[in-house]
Protein backbone atom coordinates (compact mmCIF):
# COMPACT_ATOMS: atom_id res chain seq x y z
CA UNK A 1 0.00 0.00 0.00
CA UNK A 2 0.88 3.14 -0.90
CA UNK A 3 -0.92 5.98 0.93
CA UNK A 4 -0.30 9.28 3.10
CA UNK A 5 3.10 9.99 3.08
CA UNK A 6 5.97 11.92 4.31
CA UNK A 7 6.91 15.12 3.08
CA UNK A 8 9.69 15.42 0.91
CA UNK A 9 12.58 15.97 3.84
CA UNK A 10 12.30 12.84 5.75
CA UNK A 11 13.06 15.02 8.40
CA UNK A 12 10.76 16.80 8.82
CA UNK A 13 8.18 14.13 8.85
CA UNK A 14 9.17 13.48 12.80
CA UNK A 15 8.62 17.13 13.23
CA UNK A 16 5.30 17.69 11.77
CA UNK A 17 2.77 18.75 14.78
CA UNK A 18 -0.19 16.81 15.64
CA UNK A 19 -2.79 17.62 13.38
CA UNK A 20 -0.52 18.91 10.29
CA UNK A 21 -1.07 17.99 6.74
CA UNK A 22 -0.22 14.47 5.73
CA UNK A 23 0.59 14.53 2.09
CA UNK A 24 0.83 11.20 0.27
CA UNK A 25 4.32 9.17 -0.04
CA UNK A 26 6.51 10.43 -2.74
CA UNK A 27 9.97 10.03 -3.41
CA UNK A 28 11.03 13.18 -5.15
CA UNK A 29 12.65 12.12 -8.74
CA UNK A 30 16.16 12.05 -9.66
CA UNK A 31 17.40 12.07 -13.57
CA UNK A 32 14.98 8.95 -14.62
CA UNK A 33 14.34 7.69 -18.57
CA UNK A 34 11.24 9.27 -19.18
CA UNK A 35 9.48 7.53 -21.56
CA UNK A 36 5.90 9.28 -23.76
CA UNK A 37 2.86 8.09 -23.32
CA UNK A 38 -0.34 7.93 -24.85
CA UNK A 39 -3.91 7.65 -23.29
CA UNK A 40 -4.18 4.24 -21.50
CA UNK A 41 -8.08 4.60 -21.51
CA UNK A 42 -8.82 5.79 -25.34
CA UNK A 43 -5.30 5.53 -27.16
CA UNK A 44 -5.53 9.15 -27.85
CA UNK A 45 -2.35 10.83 -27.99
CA UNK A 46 -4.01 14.85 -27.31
CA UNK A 47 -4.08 15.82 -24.25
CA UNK A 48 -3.11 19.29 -22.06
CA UNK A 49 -1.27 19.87 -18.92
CA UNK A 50 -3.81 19.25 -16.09
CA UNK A 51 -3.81 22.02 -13.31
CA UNK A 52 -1.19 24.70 -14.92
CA UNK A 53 1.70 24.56 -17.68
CA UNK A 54 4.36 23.62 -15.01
CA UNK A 55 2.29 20.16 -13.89
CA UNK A 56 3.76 16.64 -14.10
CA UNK A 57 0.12 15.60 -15.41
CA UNK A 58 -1.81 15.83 -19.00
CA UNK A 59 -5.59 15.05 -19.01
CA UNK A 60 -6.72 13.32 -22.39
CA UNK A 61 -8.96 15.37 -24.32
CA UNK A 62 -10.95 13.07 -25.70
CA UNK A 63 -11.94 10.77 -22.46
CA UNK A 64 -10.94 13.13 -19.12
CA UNK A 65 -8.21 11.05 -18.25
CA UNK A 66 -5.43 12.41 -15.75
CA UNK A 67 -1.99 11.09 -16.12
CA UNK A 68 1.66 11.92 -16.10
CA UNK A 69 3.68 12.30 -19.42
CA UNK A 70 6.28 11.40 -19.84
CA UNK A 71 6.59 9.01 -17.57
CA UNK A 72 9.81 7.19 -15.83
CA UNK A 73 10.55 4.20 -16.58
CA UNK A 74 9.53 0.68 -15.02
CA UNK A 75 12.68 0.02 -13.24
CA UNK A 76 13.27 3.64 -12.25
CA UNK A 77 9.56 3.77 -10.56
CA UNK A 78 10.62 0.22 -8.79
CA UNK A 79 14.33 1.15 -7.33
CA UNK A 80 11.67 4.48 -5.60
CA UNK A 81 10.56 1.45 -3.00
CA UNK A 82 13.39 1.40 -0.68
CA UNK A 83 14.73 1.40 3.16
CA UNK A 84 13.26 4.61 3.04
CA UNK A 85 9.94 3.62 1.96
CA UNK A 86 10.06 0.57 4.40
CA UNK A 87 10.42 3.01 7.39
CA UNK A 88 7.66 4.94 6.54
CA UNK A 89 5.65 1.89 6.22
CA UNK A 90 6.29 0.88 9.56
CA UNK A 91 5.60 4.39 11.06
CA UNK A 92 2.16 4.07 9.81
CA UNK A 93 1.02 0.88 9.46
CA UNK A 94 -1.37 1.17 11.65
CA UNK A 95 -3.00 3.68 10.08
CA UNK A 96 -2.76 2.69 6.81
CA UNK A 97 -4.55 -0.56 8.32
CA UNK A 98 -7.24 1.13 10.04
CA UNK A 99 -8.18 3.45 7.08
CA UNK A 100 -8.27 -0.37 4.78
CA UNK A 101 -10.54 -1.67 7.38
CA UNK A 102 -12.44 1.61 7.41
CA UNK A 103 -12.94 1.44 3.08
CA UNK A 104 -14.11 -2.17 3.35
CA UNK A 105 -16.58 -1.21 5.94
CA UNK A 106 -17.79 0.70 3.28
CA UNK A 107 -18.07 -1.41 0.91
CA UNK A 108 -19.71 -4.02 2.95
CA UNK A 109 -16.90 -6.43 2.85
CA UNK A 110 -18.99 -9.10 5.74
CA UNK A 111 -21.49 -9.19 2.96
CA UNK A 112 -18.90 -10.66 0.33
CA UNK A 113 -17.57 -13.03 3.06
CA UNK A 114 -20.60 -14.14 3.98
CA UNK A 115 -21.67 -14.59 0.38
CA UNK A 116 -18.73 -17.37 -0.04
CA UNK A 117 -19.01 -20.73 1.20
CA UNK A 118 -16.11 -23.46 1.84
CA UNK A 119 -12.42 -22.24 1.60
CA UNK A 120 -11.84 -18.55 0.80
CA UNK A 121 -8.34 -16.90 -0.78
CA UNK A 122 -7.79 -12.93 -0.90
CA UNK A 123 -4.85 -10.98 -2.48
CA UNK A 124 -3.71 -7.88 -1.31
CA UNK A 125 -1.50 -6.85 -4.08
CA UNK A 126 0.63 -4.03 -2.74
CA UNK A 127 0.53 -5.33 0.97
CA UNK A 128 3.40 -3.59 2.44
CA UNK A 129 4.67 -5.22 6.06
CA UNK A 130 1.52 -7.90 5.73
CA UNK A 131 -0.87 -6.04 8.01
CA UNK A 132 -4.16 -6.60 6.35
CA UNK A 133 -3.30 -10.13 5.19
CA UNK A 134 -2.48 -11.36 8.73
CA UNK A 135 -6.04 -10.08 9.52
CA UNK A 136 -7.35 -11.89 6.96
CA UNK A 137 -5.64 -14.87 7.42
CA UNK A 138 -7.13 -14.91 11.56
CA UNK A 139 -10.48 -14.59 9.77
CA UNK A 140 -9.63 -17.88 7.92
CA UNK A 141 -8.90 -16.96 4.53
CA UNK A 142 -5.89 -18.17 2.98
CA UNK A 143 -3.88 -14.98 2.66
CA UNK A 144 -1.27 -13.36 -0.21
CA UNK A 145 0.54 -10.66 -0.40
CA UNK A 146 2.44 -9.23 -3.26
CA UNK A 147 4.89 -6.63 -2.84
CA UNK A 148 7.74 -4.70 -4.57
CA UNK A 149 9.36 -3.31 -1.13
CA UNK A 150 11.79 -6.07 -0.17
CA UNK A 151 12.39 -5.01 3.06
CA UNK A 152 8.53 -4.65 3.65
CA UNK A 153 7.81 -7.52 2.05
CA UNK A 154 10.19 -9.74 4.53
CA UNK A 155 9.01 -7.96 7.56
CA UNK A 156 5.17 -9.67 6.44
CA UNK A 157 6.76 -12.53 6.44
CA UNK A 158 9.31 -12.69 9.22
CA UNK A 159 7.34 -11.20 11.93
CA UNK A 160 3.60 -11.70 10.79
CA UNK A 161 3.73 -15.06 9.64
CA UNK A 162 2.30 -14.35 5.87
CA UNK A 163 2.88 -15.06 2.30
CA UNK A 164 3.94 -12.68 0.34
CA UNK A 165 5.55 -12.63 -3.18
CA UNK A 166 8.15 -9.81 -3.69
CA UNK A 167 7.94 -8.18 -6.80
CA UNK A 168 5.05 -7.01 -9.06
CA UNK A 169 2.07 -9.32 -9.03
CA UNK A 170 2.41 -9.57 -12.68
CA UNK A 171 6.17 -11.36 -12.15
CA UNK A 172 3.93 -13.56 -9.72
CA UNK A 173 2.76 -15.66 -11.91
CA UNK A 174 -0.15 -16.58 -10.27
CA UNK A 175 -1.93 -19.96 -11.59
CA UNK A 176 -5.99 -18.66 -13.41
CA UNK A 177 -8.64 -18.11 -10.74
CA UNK A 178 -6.15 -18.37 -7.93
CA UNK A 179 -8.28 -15.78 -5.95
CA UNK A 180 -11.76 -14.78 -4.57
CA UNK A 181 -11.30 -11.43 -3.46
CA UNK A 182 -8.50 -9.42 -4.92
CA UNK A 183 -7.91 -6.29 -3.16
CA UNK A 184 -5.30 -2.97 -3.84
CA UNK A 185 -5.55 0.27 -1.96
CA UNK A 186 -3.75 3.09 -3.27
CA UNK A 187 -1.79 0.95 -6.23
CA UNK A 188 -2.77 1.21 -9.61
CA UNK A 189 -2.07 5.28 -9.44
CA UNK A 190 1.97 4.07 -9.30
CA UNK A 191 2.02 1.80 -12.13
CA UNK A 192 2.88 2.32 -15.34
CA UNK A 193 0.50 -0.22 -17.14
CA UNK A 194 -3.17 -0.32 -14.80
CA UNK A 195 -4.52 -1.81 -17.60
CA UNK A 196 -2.28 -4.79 -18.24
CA UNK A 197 -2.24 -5.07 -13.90
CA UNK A 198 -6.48 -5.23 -14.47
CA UNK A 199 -6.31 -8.01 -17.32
CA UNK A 200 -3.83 -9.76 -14.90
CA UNK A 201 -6.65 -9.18 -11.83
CA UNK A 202 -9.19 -10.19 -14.16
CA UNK A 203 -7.04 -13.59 -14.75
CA UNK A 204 -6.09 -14.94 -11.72
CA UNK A 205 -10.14 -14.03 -10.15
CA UNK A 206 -12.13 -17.36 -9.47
CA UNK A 207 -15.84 -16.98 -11.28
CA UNK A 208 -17.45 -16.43 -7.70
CA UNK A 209 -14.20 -13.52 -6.65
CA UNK A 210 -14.38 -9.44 -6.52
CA UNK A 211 -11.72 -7.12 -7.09
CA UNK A 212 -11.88 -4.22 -4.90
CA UNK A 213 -9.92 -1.16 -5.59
CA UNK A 214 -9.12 1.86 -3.98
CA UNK A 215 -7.49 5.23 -5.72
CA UNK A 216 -7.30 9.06 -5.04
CA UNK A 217 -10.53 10.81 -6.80
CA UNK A 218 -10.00 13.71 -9.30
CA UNK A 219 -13.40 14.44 -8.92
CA UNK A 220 -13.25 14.61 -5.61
CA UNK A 221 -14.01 18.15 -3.26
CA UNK A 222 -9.96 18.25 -2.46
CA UNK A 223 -8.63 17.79 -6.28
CA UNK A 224 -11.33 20.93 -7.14
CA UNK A 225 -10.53 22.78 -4.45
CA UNK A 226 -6.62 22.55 -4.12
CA UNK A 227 -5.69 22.22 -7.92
CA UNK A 228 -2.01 21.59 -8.28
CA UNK A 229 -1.64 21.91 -4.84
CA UNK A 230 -4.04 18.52 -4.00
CA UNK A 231 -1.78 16.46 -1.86
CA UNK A 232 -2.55 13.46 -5.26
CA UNK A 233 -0.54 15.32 -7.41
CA UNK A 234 2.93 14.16 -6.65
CA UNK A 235 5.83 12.32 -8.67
CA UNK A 236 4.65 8.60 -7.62
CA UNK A 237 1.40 9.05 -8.99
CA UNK A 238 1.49 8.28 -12.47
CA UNK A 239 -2.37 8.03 -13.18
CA UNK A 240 -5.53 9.84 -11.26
CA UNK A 241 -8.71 8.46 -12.02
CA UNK A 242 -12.14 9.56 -11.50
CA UNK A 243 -15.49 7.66 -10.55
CA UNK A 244 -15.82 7.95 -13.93
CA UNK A 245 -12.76 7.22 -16.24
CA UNK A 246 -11.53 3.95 -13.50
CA UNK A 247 -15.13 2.18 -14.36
CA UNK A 248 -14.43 2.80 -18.14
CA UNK A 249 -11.15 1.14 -17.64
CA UNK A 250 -12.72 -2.28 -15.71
CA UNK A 251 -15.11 -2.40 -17.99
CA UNK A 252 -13.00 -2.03 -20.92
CA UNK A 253 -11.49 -5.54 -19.36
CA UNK A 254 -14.13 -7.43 -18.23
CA UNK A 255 -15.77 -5.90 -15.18
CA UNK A 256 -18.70 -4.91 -13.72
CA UNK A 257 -18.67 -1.87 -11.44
CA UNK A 258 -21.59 -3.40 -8.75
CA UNK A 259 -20.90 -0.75 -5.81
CA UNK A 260 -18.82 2.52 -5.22
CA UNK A 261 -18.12 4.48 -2.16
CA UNK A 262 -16.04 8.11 -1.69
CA UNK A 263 -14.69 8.96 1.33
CA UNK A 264 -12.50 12.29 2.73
CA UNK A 265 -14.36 15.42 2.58
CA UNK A 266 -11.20 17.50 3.80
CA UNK A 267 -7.78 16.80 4.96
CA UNK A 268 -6.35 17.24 8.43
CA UNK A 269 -5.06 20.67 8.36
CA UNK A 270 -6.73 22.17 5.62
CA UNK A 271 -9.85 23.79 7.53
CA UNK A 272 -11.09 24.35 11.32
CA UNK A 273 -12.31 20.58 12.43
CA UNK A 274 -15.62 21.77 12.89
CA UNK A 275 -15.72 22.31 8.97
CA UNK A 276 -13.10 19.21 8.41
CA UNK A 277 -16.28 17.01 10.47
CA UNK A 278 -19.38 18.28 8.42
CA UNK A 279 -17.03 18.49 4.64
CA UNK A 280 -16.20 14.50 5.59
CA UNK A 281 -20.06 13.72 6.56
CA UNK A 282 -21.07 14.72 3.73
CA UNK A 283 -18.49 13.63 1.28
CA UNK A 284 -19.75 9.86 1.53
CA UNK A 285 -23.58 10.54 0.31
CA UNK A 286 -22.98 13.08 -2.24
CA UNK A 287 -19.80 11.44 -3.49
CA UNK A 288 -17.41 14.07 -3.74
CA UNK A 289 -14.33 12.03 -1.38
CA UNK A 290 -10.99 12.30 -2.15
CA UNK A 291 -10.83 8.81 -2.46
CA UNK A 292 -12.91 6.29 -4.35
CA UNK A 293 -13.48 2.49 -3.88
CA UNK A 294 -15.19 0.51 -6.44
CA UNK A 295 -16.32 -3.09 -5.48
CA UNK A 296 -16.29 -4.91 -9.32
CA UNK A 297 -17.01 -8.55 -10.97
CA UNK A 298 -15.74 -10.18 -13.65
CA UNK A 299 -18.49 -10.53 -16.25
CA UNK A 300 -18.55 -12.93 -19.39
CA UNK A 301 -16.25 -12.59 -22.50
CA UNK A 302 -19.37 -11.23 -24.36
CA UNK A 303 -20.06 -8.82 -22.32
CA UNK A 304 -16.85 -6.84 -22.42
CA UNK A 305 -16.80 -3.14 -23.56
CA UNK A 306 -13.81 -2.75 -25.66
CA UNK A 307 -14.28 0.87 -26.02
CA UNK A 308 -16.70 2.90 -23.43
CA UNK A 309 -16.74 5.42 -26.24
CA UNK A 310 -17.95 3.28 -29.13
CA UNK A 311 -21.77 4.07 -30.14
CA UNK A 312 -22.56 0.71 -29.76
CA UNK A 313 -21.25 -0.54 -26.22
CA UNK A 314 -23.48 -1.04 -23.55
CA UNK A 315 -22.98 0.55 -20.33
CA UNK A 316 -23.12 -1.13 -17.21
CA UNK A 317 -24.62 0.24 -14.04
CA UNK A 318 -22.82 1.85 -10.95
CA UNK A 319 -23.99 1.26 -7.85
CA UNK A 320 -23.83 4.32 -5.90
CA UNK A 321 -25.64 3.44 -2.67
């Protein structure tokens, strides 16, 4: 998992006050191969910076998307996940775990288990140091982890008792429907292909699994209200999706968006916590979080969208409830 982070002296993360902003992880570049990019959702190659000239990010003018281009290189993004990255992990694990536990409350994650009979598996593919999988695993599901932070990665296993497969889940290698609940929070925004990582999901899911996702929200009150400042917009972040354009993108590959949840009216530190309380009440029922989680299913071969903007696709509903 990749989630709030540390500012960019590591320094001065064990100096922040109580109650100061927590940006999101981000280790600030070095001189990378950049590579150009074209649309991952459309294949358009015409889009404009996103949020002023001097942003890392285009948005595709054709279907909305948000991404960065160029973009570094695979093995320049992995050698980012580091001692450094490890300690910050550790830090905040238990936050990180009690904000995962807090998103599938949401999304009415007892329901799912309950809904499966006889043995269960679940995936958490960026896992970190294990947290969430060790939970699982005391709730009897067979647990796995993938990870690309070695040191992370053998903590999980070392002190929590876990599997977990260091690398990228799709070096795994994972044998077809190996899985009935595959879970990510705050992944696909760091990878360079999410759509070749959803295919892979879409894979190794049994017939009866879910994949449950969780991403920052460009639609959300904070990515409107901050602009380039939103603490989403950093170097690690090589896609932002909306509601919108991460449904076209699982249902481009073979899934079906069956409920969605926002969360996170306002960060800590952005506005008195009087306002901070009512903007985060009110963020879940009108759907304007700064993160989005989207409980999906794989659906059959024929029913697969191939292009959300073709005239003669099908859309498939969104349960926002």
């Amino acid at each position: 998992m990749i989630l709030p982070s540390r500012p960019q002296n590591p320094e001065a993360a064990q100096r922040a006050p109580a109650g100061s902003v927590m940006k999101t992880f981000s280790m600030q570049p070095g001189n990378e191969a950049l590579n150009h990019v074209v649309c991952t959702l459309c294949g358009a190659d015409d889009a404009h910076r996103w949020n002023g000239s001097d942003s890392l990010f285009v948005q595709c003018r054709r279907c909305g998307l948000v991404y960065q281009d160029p973009q570094p290189v695979r093995a320049e993004l992995l050698s980012r996940y580091d001692d450094d990255y490890y300690s910050y992990e550790i830090e905040n694990e238990a936050q990180f775990f009690r904000l995962m536990q807090l998103g599938l409350k949401d999304i009415q994650f007892d329901d799912i288990e309950r809904s499966l009979d006889g043995e269960r598996s679940f995936l958490d593919v960026g896992c970190a140091t294990g947290m969430l999988i060790e939970s699982m695993k005391k709730r009897g599901w067979a647990e796995q982890g993938v990870e690309v932070c070695r040191p992370a990665a053998e903590h999980g296993k070392q002190q929590r008792g876990v599997r977990i497969h260091v690398g990228t889940l799709e070096d795994a290698g994972f044998p077809d429907a190996s899985f009935d609940v595959v879970h990510c929070s705050h992944l696909i925004e760091h990878l360079n292909d999410p759509r070749g990582f959803v295919r892979e999901v879409r894979r190794i899911l049994t017939p009866r699994g879910c994949f449950l996702v969780t991403t920052p929200n460009t639609d959300g009150f904070q990515a409107r209200l901050f602009g380039k400042e939103w603490r989403s917009m950093i170097p690690d972040h090589l896609y932002l999706f909306s509601r919108r354009t991460l449904a076209s993108l699982l249902r481009q590959e073979g899934f079906a968006v069956q409920r969605e949840k926002t969360w996170g009216g306002l960060a800590i530190g952005t506005a008195p916590r009087a306002l901070k309380a009512l903007a985060d009440k009110l963020a879940k029922p009108f759907g304007f979080g700064d993160v989005v989680m989207l409980l999906t299913r794989a659906v059959k071969n024929d029913d697969i969208l191939p292009n959300p903007h073709s005239r003669s696709g099908k859309v498939l509903g969104v349960d926002r409830n």
